[in-house]
PDB file of N, CA and C in Angstrom:
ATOM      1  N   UNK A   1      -5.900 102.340  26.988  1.00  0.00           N
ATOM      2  CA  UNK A   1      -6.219 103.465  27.841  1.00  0.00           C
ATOM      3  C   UNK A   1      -5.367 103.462  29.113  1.00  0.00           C
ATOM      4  N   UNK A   2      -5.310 102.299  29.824  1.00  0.00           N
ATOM      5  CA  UNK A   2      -4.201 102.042  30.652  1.00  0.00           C
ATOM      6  C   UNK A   2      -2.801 102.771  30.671  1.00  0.00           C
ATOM      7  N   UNK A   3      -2.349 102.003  29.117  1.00  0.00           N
ATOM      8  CA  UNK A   3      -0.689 102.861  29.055  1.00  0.00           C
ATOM      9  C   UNK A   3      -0.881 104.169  29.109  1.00  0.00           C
ATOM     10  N   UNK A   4      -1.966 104.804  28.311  1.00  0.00           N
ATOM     11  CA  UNK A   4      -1.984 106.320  28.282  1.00  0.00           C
ATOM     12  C   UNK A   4      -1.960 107.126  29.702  1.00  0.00           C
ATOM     13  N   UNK A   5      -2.913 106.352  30.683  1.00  0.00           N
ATOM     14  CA  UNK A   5      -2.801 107.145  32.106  1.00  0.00           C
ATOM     15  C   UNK A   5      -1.295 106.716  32.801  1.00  0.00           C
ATOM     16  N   UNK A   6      -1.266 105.391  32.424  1.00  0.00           N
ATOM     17  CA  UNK A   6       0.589 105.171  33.177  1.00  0.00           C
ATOM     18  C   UNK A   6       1.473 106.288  32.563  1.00  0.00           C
ATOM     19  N   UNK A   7       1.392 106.564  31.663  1.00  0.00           N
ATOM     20  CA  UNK A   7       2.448 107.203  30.683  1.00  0.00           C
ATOM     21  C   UNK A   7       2.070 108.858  30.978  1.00  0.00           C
ATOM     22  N   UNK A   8       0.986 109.362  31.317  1.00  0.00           N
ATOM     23  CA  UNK A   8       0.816 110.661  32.143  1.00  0.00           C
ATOM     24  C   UNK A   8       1.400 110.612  33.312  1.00  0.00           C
ATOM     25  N   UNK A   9       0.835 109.675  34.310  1.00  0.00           N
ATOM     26  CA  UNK A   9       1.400 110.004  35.632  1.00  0.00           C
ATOM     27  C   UNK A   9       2.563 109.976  35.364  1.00  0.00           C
ATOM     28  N   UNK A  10       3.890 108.887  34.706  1.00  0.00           N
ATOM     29  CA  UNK A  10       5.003 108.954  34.723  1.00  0.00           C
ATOM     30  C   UNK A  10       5.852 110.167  34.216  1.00  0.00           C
ATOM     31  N   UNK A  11       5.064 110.661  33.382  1.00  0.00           N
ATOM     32  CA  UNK A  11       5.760 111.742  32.865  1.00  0.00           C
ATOM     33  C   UNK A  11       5.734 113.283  33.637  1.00  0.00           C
ATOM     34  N   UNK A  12       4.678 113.230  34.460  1.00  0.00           N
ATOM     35  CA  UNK A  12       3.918 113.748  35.366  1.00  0.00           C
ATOM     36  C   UNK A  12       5.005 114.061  36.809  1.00  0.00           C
ATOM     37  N   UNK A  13       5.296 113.023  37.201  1.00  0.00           N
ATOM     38  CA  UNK A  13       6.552 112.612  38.454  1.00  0.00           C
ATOM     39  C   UNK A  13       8.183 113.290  37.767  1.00  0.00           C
ATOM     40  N   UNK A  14       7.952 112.632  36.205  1.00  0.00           N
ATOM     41  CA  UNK A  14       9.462 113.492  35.953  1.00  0.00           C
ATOM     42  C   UNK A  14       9.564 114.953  35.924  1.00  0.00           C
ATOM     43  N   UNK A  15       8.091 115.391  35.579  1.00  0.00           N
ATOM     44  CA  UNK A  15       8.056 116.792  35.405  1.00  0.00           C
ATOM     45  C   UNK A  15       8.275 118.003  37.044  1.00  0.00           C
ATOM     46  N   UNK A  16       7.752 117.090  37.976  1.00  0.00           N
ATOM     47  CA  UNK A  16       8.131 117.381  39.570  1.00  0.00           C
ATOM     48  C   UNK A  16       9.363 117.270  39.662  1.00  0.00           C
ATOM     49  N   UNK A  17       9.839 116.094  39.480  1.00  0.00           N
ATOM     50  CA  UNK A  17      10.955 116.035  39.887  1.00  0.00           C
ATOM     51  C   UNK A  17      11.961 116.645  39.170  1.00  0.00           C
ATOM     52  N   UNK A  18      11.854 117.272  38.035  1.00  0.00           N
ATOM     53  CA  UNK A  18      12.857 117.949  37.666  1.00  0.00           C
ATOM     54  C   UNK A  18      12.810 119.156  38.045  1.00  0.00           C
ATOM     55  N   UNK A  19      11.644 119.812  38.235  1.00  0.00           N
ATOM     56  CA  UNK A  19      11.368 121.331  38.820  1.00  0.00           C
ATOM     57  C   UNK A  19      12.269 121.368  40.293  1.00  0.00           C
ATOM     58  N   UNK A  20      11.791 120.223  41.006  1.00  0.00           N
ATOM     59  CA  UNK A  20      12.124 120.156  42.203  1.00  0.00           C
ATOM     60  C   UNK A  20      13.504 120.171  42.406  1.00  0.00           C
ATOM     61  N   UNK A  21      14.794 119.775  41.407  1.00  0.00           N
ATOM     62  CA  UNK A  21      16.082 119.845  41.391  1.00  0.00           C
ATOM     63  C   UNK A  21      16.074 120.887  40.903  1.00  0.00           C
ATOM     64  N   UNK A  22      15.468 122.479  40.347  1.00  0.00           N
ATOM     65  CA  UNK A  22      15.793 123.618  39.659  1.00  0.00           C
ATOM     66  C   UNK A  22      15.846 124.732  40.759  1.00  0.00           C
ATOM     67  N   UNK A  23      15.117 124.384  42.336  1.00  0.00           N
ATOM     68  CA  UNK A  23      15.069 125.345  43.082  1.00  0.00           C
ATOM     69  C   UNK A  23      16.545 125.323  44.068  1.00  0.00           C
ATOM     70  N   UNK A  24      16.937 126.970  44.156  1.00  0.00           N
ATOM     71  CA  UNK A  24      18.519 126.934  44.950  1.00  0.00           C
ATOM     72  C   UNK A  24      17.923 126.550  45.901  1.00  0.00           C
ATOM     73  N   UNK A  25      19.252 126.233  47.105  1.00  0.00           N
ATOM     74  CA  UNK A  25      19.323 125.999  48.821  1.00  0.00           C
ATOM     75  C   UNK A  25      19.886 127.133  49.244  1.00  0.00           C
ATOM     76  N   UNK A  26      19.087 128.044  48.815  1.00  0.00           N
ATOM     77  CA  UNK A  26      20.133 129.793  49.609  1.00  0.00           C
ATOM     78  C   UNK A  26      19.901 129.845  50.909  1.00  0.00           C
ATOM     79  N   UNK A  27      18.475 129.435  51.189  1.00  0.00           N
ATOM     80  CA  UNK A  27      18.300 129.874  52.336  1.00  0.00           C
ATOM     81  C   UNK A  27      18.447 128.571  53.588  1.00  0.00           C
ATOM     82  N   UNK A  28      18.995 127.267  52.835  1.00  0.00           N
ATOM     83  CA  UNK A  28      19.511 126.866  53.950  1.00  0.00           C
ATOM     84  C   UNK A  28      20.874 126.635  54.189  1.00  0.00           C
ATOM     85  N   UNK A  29      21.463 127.336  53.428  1.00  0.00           N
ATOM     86  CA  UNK A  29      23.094 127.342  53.760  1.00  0.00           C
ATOM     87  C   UNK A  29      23.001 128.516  54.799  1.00  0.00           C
ATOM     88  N   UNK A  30      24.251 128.597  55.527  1.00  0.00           N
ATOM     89  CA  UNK A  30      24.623 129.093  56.718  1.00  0.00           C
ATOM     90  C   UNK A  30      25.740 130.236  56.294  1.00  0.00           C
ATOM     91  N   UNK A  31      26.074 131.240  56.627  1.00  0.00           N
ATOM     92  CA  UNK A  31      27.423 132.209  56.244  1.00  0.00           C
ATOM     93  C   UNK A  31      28.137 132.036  57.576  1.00  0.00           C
ATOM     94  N   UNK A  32      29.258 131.512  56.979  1.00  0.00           N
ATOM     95  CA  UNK A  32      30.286 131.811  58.338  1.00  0.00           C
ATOM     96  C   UNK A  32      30.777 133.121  58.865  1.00  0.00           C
ATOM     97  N   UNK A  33      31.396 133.455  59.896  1.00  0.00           N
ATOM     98  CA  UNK A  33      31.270 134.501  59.949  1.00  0.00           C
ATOM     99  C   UNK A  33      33.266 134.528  60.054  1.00  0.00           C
ATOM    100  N   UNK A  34      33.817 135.321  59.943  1.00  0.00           N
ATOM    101  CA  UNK A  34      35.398 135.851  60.277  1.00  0.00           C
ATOM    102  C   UNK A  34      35.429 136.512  61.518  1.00  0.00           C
ATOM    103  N   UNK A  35      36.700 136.017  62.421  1.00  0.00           N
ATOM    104  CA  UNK A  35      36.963 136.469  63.293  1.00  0.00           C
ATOM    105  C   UNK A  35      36.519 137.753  63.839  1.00  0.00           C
ATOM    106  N   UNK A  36      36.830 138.927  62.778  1.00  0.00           N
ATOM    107  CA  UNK A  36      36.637 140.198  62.810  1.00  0.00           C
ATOM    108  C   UNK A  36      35.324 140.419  62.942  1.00  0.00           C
ATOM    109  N   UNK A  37      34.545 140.222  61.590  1.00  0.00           N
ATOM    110  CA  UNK A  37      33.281 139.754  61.652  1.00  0.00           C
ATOM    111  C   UNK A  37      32.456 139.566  63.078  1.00  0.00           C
ATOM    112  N   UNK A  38      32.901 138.314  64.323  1.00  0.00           N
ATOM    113  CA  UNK A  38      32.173 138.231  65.401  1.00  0.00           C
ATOM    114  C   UNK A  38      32.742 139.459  66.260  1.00  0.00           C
ATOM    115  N   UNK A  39      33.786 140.095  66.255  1.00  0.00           N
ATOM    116  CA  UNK A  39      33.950 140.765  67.242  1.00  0.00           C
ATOM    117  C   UNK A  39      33.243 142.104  66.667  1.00  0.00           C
ATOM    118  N   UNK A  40      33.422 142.649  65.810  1.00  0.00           N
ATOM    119  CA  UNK A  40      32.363 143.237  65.169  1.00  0.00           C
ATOM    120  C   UNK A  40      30.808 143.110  65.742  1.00  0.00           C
ATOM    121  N   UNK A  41      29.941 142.029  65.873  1.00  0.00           N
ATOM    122  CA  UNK A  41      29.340 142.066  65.965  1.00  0.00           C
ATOM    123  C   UNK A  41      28.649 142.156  67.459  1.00  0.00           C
ATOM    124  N   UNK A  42      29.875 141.446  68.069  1.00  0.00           N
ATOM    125  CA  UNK A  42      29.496 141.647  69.046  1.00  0.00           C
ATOM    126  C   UNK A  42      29.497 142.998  69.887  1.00  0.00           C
ATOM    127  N   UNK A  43      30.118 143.935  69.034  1.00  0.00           N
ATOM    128  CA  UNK A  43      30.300 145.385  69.828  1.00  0.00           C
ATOM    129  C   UNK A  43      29.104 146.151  69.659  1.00  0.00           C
ATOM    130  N   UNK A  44      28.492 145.558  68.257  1.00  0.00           N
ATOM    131  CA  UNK A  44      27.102 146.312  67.792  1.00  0.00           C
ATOM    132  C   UNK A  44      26.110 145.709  68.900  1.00  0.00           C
ATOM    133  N   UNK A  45      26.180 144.329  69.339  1.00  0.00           N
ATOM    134  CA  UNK A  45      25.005 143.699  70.130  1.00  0.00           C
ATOM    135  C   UNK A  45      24.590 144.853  71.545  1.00  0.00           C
ATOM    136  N   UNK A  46      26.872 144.564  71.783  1.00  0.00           N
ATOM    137  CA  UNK A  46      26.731 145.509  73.158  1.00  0.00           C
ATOM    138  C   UNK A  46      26.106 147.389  73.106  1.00  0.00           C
ATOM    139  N   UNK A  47      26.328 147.722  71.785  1.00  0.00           N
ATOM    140  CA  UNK A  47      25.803 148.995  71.602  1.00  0.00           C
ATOM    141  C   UNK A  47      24.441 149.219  71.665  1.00  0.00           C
ATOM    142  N   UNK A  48      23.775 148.755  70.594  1.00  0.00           N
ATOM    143  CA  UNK A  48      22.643 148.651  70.045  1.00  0.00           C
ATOM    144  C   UNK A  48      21.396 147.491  70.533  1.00  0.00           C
ATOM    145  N   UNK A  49      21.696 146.637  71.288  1.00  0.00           N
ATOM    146  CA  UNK A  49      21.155 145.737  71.484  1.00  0.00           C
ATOM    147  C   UNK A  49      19.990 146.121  72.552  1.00  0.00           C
ATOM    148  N   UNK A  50      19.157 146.720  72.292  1.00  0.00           N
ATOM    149  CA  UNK A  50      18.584 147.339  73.932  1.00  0.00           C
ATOM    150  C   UNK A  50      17.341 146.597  74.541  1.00  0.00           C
ATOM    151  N   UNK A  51      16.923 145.408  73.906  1.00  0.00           N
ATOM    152  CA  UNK A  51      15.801 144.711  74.794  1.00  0.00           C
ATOM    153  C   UNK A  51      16.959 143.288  75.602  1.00  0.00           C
ATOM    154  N   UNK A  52      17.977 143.492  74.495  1.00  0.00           N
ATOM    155  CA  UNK A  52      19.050 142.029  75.103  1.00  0.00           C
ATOM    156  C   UNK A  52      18.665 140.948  74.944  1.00  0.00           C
ATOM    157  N   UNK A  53      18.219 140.731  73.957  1.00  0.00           N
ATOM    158  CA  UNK A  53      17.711 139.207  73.132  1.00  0.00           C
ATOM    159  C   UNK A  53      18.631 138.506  72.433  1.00  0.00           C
ATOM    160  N   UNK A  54      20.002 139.079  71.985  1.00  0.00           N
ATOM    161  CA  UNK A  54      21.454 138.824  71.589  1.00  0.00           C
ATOM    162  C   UNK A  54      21.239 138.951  69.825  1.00  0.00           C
ATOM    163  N   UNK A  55      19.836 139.586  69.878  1.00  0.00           N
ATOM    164  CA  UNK A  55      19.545 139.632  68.291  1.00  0.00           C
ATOM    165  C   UNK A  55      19.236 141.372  67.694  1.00  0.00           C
ATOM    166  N   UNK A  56      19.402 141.460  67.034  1.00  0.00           N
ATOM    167  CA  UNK A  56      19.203 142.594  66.515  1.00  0.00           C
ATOM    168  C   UNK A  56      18.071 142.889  65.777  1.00  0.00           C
ATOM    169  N   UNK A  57      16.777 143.708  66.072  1.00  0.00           N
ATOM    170  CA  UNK A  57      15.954 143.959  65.110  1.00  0.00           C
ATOM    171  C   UNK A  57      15.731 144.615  64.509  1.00  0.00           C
ATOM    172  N   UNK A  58      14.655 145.072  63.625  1.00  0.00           N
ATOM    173  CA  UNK A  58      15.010 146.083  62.386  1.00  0.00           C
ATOM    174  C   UNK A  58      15.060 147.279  63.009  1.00  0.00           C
ATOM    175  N   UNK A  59      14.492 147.847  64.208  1.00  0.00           N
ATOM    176  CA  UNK A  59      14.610 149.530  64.736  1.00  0.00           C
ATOM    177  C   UNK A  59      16.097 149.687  65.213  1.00  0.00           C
ATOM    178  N   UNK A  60      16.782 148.443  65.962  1.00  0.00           N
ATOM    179  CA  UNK A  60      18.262 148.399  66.785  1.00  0.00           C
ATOM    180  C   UNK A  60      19.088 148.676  65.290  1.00  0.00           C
ATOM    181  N   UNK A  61      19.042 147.542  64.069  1.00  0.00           N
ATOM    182  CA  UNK A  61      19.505 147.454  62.794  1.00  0.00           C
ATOM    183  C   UNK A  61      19.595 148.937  62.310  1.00  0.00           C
ATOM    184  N   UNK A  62      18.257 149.465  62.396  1.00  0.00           N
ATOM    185  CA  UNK A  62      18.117 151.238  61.797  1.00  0.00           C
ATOM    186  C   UNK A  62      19.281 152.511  62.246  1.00  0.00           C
ATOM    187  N   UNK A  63      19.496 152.239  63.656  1.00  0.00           N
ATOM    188  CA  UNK A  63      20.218 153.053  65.161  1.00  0.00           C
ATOM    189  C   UNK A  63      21.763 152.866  64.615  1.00  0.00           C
ATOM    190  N   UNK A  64      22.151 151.946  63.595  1.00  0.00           N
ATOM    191  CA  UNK A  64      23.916 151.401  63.553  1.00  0.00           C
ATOM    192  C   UNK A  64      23.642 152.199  61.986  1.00  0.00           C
ATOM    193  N   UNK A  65      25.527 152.321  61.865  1.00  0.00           N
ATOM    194  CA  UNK A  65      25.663 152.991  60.573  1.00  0.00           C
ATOM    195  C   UNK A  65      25.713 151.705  59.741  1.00  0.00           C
ATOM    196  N   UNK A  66      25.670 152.038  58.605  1.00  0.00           N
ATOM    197  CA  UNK A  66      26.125 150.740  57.387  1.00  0.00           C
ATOM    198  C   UNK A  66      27.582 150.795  57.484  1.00  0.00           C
ATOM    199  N   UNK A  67      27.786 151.496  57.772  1.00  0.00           N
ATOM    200  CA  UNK A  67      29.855 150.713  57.973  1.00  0.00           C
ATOM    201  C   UNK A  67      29.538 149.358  59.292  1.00  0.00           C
ATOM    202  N   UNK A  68      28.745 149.983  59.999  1.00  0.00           N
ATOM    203  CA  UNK A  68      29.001 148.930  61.180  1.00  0.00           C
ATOM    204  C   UNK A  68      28.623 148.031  60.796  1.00  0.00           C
ATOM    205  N   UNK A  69      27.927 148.059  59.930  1.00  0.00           N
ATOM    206  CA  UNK A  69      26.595 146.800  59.864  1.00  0.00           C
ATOM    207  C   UNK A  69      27.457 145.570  58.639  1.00  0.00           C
ATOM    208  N   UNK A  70      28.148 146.871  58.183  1.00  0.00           N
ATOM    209  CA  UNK A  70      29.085 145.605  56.801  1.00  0.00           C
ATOM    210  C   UNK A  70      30.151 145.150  57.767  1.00  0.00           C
ATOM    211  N   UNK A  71      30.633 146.193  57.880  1.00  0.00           N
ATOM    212  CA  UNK A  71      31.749 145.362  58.776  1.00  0.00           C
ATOM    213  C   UNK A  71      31.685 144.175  59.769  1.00  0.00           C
ATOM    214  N   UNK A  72      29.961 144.160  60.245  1.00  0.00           N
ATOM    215  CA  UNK A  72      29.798 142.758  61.390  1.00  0.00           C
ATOM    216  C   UNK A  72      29.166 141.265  60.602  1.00  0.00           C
ATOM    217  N   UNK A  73      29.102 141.927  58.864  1.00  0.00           N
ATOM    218  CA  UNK A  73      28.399 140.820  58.035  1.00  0.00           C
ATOM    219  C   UNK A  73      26.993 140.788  58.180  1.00  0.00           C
ATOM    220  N   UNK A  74      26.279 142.167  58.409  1.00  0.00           N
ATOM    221  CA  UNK A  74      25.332 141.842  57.785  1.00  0.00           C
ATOM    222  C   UNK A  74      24.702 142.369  56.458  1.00  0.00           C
ATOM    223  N   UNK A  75      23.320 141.649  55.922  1.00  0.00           N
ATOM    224  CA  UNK A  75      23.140 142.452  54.622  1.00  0.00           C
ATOM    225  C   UNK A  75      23.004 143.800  54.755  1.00  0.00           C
ATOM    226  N   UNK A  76      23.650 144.198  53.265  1.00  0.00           N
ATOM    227  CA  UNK A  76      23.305 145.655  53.199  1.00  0.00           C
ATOM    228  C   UNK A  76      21.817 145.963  53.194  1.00  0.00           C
ATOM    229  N   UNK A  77      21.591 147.012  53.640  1.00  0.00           N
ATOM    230  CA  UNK A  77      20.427 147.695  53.869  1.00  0.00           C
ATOM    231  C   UNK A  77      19.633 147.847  52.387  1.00  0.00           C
ATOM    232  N   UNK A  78      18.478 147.680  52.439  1.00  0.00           N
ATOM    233  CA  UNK A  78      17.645 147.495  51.245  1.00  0.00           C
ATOM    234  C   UNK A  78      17.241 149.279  50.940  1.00  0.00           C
ATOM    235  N   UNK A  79      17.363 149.241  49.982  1.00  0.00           N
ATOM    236  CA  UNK A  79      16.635 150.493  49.327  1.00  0.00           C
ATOM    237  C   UNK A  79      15.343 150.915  49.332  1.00  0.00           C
ATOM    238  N   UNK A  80      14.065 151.074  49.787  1.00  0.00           N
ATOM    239  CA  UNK A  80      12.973 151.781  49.528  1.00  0.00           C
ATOM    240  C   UNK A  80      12.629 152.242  48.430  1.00  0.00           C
ATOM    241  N   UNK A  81      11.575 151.549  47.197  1.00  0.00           N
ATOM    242  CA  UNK A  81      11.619 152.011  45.935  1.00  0.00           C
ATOM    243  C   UNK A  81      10.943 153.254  46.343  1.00  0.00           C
ATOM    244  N   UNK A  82      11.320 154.480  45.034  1.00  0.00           N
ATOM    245  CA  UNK A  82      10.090 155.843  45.526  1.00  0.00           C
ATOM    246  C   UNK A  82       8.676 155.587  44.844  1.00  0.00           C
ATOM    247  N   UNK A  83       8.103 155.854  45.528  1.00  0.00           N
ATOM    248  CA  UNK A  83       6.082 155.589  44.786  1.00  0.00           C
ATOM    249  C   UNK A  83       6.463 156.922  43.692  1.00  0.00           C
TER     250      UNK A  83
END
């Protein structure tokens, strides 16, 4: 009865641990940005930026065109499914 519970838990730990090597690191890698890219962005900060937090939020994000917004690297704008 022994081996049988050793031989669960062990198989048990491989089954974690292999799940646990199946999940990506998307969200802790970093995107660099290109030269263009920061100056880009920084023209949107100086435009759009209107509480001056050096961040952009989704209403400032809304106010810029999607050219600006690709061009400074950020994601494209998500679609709204229709109900």
């Amino acid at each position: 009865m022994k081996k049988l519970i050793v031989a669960l838990c062990f198989t048990s730990l491989l089954a974690v641990a292999a799940h646990a090597e199946d999940k990506p690191a998307a969200k802790t890698e970093k995107k660099t940005l290109t030269a263009e890219q920061k100056t880009a962005r920084k023209a949107l900060l100086d435009k759009y930026d209107t509480n001056k937090d050096g961040k952009l939020d989704k209403d400032e994000r809304s106010k810029a065109s999607a050219d600006e917004l690709e061009k400074a690297g950020y994601p494209a704008k998500k679609e709204k499914a229709a109900k």
